[in-house]
PDB file of N, CA and C in Angstrom:
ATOM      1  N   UNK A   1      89.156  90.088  80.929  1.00  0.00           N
ATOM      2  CA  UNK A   1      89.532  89.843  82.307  1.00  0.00           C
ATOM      3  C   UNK A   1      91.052  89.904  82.489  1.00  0.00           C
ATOM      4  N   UNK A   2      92.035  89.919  81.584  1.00  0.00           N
ATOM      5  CA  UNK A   2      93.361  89.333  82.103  1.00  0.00           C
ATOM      6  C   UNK A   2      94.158  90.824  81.783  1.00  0.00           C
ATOM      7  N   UNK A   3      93.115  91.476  80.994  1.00  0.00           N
ATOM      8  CA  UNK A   3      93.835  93.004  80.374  1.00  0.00           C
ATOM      9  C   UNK A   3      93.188  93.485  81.997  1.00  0.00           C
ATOM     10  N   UNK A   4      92.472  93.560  82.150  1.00  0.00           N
ATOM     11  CA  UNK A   4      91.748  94.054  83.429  1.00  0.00           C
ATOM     12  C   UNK A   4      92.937  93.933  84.634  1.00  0.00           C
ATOM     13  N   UNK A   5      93.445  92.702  84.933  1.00  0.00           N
ATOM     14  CA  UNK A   5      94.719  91.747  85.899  1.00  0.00           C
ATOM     15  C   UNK A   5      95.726  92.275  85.612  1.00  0.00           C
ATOM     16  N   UNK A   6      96.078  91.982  84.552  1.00  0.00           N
ATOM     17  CA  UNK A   6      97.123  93.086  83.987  1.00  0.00           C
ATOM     18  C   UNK A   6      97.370  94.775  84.504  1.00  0.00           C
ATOM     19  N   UNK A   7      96.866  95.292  84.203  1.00  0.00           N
ATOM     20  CA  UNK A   7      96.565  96.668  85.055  1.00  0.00           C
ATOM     21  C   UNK A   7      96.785  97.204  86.109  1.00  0.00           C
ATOM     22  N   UNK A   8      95.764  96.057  87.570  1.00  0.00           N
ATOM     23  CA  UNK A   8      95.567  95.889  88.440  1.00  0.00           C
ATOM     24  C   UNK A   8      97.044  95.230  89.135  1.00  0.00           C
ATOM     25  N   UNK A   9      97.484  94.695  88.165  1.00  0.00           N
ATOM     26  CA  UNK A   9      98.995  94.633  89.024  1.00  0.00           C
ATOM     27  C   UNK A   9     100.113  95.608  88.503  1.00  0.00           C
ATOM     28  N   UNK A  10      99.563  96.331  87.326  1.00  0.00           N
ATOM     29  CA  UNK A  10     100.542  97.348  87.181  1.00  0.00           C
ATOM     30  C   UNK A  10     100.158  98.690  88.547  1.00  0.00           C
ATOM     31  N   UNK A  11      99.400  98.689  88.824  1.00  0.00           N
ATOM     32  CA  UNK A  11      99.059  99.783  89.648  1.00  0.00           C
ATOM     33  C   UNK A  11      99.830  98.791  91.439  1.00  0.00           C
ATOM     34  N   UNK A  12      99.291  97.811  91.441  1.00  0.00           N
ATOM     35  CA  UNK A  12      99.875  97.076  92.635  1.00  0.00           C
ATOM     36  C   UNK A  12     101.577  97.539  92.812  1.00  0.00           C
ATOM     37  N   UNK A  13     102.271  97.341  91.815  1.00  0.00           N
ATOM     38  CA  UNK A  13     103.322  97.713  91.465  1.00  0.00           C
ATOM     39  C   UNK A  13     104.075  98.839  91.582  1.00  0.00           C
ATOM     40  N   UNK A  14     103.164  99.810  91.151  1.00  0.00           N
ATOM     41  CA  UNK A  14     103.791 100.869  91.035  1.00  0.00           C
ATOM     42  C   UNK A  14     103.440 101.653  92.547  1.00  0.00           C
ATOM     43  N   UNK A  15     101.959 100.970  93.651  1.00  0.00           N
ATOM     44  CA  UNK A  15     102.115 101.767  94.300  1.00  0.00           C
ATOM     45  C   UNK A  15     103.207 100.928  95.529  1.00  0.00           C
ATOM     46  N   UNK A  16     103.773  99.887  95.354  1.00  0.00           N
ATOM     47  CA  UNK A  16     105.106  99.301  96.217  1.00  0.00           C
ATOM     48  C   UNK A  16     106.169  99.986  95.558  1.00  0.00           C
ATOM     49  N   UNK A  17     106.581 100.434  94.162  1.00  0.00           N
ATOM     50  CA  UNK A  17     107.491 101.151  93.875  1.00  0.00           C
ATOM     51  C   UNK A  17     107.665 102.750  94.444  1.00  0.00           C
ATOM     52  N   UNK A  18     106.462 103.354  94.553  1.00  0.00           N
ATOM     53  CA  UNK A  18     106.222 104.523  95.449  1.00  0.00           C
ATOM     54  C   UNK A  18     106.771 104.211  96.586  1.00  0.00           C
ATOM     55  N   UNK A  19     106.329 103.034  97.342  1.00  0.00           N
ATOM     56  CA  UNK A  19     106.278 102.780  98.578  1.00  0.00           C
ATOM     57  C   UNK A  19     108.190 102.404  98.699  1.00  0.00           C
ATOM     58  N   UNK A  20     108.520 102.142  98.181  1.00  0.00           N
ATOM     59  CA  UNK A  20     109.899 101.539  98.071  1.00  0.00           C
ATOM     60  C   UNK A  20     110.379 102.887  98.348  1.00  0.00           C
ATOM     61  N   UNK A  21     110.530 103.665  97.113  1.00  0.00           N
ATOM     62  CA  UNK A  21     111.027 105.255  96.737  1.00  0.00           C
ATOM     63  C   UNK A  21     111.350 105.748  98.019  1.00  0.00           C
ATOM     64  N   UNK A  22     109.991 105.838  98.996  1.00  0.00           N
ATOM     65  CA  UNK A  22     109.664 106.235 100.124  1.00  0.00           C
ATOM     66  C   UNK A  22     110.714 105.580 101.567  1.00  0.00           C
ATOM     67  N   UNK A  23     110.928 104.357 101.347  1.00  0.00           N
ATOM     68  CA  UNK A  23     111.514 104.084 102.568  1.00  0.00           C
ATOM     69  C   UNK A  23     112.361 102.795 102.445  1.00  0.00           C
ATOM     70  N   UNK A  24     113.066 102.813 100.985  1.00  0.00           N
ATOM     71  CA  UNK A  24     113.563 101.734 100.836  1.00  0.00           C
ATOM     72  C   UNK A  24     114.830 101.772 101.396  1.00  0.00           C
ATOM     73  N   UNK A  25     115.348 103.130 101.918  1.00  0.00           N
ATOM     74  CA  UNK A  25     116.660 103.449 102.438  1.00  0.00           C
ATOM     75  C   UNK A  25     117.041 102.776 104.109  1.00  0.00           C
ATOM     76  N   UNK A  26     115.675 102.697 104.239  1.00  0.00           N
ATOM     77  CA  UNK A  26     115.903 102.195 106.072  1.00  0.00           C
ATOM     78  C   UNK A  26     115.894 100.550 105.809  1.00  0.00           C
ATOM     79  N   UNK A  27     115.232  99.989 104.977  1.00  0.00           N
ATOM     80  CA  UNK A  27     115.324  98.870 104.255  1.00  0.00           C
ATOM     81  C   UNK A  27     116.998  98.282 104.307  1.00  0.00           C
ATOM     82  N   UNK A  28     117.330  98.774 103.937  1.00  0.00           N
ATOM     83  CA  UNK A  28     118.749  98.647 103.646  1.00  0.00           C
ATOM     84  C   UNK A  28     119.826  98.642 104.451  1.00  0.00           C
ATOM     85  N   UNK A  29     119.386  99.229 105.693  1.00  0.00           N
ATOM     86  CA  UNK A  29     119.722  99.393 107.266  1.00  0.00           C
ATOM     87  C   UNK A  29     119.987  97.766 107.984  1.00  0.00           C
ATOM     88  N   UNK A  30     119.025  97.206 107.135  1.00  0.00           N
ATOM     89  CA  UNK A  30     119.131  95.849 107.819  1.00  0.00           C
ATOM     90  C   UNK A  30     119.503  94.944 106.506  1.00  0.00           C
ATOM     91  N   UNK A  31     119.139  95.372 105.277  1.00  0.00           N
ATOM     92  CA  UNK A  31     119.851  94.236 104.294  1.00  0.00           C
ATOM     93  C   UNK A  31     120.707  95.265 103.214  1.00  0.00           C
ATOM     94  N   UNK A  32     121.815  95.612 103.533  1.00  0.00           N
ATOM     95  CA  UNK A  32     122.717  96.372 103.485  1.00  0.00           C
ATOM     96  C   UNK A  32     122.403  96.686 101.517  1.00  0.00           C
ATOM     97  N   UNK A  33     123.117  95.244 100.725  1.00  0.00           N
ATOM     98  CA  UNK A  33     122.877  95.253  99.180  1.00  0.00           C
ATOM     99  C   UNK A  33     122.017  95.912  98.839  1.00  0.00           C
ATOM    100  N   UNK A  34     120.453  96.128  99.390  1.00  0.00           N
ATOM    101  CA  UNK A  34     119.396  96.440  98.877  1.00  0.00           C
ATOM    102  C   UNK A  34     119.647  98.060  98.542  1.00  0.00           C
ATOM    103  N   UNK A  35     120.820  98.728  98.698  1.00  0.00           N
ATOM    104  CA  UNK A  35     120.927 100.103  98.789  1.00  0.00           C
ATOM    105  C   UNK A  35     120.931 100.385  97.280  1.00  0.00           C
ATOM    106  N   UNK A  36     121.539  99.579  96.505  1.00  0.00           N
ATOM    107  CA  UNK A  36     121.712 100.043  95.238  1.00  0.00           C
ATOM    108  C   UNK A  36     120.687  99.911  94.402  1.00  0.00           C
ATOM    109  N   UNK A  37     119.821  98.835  94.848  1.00  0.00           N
ATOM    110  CA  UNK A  37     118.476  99.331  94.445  1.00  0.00           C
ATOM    111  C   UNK A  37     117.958 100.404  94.553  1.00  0.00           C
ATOM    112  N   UNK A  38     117.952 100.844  95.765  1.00  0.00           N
ATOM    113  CA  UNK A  38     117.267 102.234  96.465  1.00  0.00           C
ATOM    114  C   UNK A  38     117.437 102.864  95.677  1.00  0.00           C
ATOM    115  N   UNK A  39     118.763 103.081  95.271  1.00  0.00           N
ATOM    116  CA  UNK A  39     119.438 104.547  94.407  1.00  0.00           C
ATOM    117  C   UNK A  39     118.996 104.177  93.134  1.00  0.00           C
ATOM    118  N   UNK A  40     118.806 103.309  92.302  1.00  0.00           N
ATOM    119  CA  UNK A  40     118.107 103.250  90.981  1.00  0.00           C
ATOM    120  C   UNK A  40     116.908 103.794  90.954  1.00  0.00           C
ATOM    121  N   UNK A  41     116.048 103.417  92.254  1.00  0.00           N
ATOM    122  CA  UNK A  41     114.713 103.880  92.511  1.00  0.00           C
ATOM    123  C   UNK A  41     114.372 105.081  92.541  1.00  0.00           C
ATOM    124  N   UNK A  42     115.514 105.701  93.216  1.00  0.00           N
ATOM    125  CA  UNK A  42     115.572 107.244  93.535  1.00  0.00           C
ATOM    126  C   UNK A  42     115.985 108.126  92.168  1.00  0.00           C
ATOM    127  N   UNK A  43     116.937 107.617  91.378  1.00  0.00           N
ATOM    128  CA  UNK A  43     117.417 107.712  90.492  1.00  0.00           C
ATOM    129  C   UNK A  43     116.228 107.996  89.154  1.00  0.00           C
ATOM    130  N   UNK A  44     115.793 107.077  89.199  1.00  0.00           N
ATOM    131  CA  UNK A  44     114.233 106.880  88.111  1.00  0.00           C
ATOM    132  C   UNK A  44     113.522 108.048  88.436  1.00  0.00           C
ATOM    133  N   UNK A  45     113.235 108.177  89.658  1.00  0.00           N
ATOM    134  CA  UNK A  45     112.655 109.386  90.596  1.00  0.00           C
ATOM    135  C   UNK A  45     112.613 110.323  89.931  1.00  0.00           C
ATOM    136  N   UNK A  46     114.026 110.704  90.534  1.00  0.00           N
ATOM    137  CA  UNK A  46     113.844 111.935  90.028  1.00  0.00           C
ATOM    138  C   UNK A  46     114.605 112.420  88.654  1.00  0.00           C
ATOM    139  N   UNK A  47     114.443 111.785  87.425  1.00  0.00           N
ATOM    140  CA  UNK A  47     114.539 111.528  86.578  1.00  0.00           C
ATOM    141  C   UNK A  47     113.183 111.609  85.752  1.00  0.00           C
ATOM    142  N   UNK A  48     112.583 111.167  86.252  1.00  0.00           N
ATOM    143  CA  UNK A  48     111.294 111.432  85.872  1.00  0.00           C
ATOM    144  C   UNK A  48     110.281 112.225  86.457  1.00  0.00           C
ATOM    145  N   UNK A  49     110.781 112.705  87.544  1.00  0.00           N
ATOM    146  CA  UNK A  49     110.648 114.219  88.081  1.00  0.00           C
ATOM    147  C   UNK A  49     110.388 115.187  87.268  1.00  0.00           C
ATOM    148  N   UNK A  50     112.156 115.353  87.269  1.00  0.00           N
ATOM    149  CA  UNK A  50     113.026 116.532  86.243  1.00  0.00           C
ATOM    150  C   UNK A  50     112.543 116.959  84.725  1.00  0.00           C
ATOM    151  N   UNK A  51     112.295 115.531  84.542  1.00  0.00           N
ATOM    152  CA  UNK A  51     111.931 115.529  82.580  1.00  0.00           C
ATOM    153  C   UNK A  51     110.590 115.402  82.333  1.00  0.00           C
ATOM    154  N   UNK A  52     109.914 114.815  82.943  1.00  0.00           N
ATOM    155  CA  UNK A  52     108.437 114.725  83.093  1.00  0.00           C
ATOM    156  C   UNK A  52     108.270 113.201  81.902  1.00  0.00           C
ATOM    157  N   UNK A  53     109.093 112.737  82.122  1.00  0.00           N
ATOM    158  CA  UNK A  53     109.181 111.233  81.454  1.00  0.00           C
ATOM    159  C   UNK A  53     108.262 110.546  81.724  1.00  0.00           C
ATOM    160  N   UNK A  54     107.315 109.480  80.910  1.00  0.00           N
ATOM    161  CA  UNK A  54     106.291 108.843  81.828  1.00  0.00           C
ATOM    162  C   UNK A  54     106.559 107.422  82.476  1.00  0.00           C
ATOM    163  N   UNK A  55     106.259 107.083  83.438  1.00  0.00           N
ATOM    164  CA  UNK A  55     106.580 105.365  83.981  1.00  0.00           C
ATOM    165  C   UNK A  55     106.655 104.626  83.433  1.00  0.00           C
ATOM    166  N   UNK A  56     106.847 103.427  82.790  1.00  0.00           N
ATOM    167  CA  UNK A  56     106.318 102.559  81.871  1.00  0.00           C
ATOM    168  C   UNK A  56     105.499 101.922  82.782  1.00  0.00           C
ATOM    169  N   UNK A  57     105.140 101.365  83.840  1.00  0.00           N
ATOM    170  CA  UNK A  57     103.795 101.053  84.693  1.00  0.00           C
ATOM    171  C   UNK A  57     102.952 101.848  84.811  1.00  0.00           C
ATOM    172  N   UNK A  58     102.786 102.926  84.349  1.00  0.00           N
ATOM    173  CA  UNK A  58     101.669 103.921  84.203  1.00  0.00           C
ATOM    174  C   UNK A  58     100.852 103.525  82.679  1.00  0.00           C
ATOM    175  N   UNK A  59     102.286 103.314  81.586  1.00  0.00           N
ATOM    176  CA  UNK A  59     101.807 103.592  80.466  1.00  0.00           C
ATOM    177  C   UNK A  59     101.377 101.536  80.362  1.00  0.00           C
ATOM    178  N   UNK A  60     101.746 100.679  80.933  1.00  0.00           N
ATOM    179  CA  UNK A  60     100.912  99.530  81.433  1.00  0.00           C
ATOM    180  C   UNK A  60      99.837  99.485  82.049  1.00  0.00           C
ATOM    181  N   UNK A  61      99.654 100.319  82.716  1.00  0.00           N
ATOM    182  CA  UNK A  61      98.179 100.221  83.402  1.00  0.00           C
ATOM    183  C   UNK A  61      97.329 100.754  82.743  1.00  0.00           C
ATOM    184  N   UNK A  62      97.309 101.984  82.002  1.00  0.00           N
ATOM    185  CA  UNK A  62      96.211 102.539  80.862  1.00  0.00           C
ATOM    186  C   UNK A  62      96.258 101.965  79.460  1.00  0.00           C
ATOM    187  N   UNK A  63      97.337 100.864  79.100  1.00  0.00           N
ATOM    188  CA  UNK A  63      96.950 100.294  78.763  1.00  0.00           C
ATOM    189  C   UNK A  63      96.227  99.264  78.580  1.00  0.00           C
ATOM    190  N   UNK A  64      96.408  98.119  79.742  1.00  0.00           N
ATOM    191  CA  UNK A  64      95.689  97.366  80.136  1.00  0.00           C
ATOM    192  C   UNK A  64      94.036  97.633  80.506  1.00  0.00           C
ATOM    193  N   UNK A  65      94.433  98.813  81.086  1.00  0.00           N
ATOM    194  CA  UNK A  65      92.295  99.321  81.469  1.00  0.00           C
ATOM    195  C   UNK A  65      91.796  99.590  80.120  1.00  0.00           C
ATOM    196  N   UNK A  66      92.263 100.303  79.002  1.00  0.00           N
ATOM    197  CA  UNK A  66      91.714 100.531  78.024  1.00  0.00           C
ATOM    198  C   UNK A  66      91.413  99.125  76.794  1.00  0.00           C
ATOM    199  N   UNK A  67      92.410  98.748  77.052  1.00  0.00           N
ATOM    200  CA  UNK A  67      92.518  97.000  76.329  1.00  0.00           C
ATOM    201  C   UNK A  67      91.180  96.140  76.970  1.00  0.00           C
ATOM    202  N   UNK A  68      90.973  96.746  78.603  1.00  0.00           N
ATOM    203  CA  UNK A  68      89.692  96.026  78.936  1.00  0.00           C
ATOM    204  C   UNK A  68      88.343  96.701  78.515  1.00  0.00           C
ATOM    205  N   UNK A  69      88.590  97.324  78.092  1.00  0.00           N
ATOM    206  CA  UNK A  69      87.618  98.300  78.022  1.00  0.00           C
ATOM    207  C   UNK A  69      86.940  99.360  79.010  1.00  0.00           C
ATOM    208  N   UNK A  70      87.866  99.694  79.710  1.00  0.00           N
ATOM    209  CA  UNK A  70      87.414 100.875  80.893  1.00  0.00           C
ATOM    210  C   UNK A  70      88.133 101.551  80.531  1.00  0.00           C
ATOM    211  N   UNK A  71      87.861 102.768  81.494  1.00  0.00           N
ATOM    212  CA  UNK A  71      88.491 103.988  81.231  1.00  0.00           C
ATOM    213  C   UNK A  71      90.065 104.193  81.703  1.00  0.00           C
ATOM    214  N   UNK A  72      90.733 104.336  80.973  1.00  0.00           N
ATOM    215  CA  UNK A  72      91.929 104.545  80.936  1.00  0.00           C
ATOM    216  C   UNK A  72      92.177 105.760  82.071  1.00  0.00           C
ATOM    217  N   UNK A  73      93.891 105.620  82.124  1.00  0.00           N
ATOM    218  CA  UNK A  73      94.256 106.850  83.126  1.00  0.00           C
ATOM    219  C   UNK A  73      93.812 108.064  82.743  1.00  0.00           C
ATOM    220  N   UNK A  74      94.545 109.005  83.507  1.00  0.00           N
ATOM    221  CA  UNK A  74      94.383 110.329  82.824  1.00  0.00           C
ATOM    222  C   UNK A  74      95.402 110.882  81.891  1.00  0.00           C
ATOM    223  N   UNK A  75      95.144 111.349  81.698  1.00  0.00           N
ATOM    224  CA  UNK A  75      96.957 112.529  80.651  1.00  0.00           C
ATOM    225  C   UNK A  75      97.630 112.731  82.178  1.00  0.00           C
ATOM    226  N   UNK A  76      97.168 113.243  82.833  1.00  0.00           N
ATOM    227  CA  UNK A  76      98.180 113.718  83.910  1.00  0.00           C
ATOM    228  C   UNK A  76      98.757 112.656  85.050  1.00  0.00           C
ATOM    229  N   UNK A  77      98.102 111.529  84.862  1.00  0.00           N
ATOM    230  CA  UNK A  77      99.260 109.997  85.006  1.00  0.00           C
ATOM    231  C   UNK A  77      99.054 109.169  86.054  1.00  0.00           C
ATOM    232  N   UNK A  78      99.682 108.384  86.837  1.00  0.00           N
ATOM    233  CA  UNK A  78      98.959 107.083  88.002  1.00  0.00           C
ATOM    234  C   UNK A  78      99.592 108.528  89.102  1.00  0.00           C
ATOM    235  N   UNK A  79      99.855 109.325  89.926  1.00  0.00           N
ATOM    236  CA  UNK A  79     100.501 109.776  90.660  1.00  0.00           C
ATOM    237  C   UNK A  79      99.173 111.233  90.700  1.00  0.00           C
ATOM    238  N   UNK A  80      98.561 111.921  89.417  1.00  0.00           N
ATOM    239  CA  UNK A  80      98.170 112.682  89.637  1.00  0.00           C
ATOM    240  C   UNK A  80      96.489 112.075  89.879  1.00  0.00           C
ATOM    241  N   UNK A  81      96.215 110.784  89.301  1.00  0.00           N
ATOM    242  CA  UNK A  81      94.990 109.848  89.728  1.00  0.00           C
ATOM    243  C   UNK A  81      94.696 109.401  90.935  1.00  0.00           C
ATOM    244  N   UNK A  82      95.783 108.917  91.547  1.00  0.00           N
ATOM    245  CA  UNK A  82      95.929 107.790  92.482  1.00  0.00           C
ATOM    246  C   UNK A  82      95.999 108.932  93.823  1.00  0.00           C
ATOM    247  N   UNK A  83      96.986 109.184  93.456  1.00  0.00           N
ATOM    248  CA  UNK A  83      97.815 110.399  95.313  1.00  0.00           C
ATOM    249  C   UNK A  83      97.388 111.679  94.975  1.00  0.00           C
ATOM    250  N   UNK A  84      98.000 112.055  94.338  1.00  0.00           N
ATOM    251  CA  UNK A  84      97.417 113.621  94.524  1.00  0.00           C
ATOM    252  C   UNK A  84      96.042 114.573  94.195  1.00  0.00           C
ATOM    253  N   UNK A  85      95.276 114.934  95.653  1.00  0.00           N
ATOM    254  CA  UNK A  85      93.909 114.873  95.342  1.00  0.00           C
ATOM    255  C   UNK A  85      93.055 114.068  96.246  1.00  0.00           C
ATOM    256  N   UNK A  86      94.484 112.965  96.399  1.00  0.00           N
ATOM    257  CA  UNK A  86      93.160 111.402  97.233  1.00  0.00           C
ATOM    258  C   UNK A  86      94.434 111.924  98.665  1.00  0.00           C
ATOM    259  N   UNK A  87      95.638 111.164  98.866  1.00  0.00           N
ATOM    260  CA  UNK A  87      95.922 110.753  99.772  1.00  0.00           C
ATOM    261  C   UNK A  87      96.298 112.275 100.425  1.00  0.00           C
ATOM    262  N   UNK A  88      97.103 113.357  99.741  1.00  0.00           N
ATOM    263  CA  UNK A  88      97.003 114.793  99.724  1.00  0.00           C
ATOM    264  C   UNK A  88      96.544 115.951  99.214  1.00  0.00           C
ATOM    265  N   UNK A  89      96.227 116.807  99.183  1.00  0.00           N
ATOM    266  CA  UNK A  89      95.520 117.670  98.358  1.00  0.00           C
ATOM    267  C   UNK A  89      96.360 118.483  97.704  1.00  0.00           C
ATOM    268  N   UNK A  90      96.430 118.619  96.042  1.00  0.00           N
ATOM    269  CA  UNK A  90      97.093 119.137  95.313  1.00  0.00           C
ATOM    270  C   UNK A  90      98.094 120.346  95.207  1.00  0.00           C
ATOM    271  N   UNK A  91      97.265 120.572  96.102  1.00  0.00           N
ATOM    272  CA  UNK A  91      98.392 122.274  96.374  1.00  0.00           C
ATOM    273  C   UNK A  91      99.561 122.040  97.744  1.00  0.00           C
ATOM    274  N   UNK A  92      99.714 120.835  98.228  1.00  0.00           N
ATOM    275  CA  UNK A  92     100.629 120.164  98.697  1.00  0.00           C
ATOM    276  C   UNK A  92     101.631 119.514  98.335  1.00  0.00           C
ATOM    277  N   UNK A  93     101.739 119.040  96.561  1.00  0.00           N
ATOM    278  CA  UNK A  93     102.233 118.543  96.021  1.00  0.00           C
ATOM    279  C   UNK A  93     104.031 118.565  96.512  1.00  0.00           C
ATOM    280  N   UNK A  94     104.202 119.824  95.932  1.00  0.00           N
ATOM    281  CA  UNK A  94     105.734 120.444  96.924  1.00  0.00           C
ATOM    282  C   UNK A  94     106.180 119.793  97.673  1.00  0.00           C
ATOM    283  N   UNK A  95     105.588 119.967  98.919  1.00  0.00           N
ATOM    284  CA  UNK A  95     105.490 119.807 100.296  1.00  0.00           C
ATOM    285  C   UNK A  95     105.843 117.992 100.388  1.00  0.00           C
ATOM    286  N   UNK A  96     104.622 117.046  99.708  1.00  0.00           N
ATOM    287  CA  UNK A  96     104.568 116.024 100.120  1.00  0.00           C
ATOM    288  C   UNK A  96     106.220 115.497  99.229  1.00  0.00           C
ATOM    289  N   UNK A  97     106.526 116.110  97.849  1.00  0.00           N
ATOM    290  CA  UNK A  97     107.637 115.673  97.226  1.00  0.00           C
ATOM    291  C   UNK A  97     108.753 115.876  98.419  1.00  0.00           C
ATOM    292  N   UNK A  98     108.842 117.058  99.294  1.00  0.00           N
ATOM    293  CA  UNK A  98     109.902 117.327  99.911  1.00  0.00           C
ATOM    294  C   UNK A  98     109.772 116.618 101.458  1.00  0.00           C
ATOM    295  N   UNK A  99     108.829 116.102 101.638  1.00  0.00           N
ATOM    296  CA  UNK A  99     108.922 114.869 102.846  1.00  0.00           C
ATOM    297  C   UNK A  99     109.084 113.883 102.119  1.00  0.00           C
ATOM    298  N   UNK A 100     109.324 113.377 101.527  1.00  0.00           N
ATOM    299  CA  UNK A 100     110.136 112.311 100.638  1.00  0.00           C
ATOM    300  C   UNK A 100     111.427 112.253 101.059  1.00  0.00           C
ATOM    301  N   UNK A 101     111.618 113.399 100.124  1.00  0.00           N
ATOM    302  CA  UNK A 101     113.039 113.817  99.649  1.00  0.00           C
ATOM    303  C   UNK A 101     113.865 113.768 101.736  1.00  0.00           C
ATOM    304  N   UNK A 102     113.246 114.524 102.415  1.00  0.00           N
ATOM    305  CA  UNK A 102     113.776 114.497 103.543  1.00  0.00           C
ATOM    306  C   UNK A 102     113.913 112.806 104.276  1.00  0.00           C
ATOM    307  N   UNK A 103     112.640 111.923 103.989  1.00  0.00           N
ATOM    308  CA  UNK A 103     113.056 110.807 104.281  1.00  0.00           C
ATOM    309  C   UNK A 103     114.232 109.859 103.862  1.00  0.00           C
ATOM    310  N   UNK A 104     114.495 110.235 102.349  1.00  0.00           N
ATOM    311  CA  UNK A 104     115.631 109.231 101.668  1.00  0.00           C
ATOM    312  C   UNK A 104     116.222 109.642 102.213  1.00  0.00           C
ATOM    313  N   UNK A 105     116.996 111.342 102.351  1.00  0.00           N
ATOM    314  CA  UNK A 105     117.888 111.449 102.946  1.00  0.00           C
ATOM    315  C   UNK A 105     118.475 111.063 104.309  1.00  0.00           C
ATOM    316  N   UNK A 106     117.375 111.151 105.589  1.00  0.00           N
ATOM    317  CA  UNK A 106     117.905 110.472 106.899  1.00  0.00           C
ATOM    318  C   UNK A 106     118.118 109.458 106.759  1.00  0.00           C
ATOM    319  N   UNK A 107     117.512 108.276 106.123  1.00  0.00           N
ATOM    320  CA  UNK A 107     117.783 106.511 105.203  1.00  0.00           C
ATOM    321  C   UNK A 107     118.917 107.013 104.911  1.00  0.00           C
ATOM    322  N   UNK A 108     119.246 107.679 104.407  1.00  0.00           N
ATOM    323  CA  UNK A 108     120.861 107.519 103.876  1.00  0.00           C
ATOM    324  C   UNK A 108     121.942 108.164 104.671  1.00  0.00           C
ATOM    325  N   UNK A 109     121.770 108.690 105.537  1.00  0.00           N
ATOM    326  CA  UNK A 109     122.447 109.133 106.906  1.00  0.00           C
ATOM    327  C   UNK A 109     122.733 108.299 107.519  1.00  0.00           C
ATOM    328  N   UNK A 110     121.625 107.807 108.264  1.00  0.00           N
ATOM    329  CA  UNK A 110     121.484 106.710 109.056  1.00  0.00           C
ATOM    330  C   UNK A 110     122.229 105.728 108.407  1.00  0.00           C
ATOM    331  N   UNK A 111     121.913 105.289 107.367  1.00  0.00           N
ATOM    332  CA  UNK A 111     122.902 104.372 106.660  1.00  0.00           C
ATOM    333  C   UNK A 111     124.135 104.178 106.697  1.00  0.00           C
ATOM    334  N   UNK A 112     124.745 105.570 106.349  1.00  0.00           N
ATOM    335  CA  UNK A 112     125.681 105.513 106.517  1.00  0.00           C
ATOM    336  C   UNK A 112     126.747 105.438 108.051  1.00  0.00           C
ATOM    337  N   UNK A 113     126.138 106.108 109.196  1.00  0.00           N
ATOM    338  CA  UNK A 113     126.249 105.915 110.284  1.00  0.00           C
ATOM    339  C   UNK A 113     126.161 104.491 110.877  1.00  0.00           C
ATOM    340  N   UNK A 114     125.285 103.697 110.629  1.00  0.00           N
ATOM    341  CA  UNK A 114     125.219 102.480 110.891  1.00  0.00           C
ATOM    342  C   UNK A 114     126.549 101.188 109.910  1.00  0.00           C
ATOM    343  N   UNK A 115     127.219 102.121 109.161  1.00  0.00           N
ATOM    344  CA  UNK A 115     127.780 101.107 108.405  1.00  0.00           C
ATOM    345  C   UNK A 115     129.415 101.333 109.231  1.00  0.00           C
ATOM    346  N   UNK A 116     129.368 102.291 110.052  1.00  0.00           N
ATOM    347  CA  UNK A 116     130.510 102.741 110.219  1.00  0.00           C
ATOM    348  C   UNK A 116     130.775 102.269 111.866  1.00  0.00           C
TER     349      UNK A 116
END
């Protein structure tokens, strides 16, 4: 049960860290500090984009499911399990990376406009 919990909040986790990635820049609009988080976030991003590095909350959550005895992630990871396939369909992948990418950036426009 607790390898099971375990898991289940690594995935909780990682999909608020998505969710962060996504819009932690307007976040910051109103609690200014939180920016340098953002950029670590973004940073990790695409870092693990680029290199194809794996999460360590990915490699927590298949561990934990397998420690419970279920089936572990896939090889191709919490992102190609979870989102791509479910929330978009795979041959969007591109596309959905680059409405991202376009959101941090107005977050960080805006940001900066608002600081000025």
């Amino acid at each position: 049960m607790m390898y099971r919990l375990i898991a289940d909040a690594a995935m909780v986790v990682h999909f608020a860290f998505l969710a962060y990635m996504a819009v932690g820049g307007y976040v910051a609009w109103r609690w200014r500090r939180t920016i340098w988080a953002h950029l670590a976030v973004v940073a990790w991003g695409l870092f693990s984009l680029a290199t194809g590095v794996e999460c360590p909350l990915t490699v927590v959550e298949d561990w934990g499911r397998r420690s419970a005895g279920l089936q572990g992630l896939p090889p191709t990871g919490f992102i190609d399990h979870y989102i791509e396939g479910v929330i978009y369909p795979e041959e969007y992948a591109n596309l959905a990376r680059l409405g991202v990418a376009i959101l941090v950036l107005f977050s960080y426009v805006g940001y900066v406009l608002r600081r000025q």
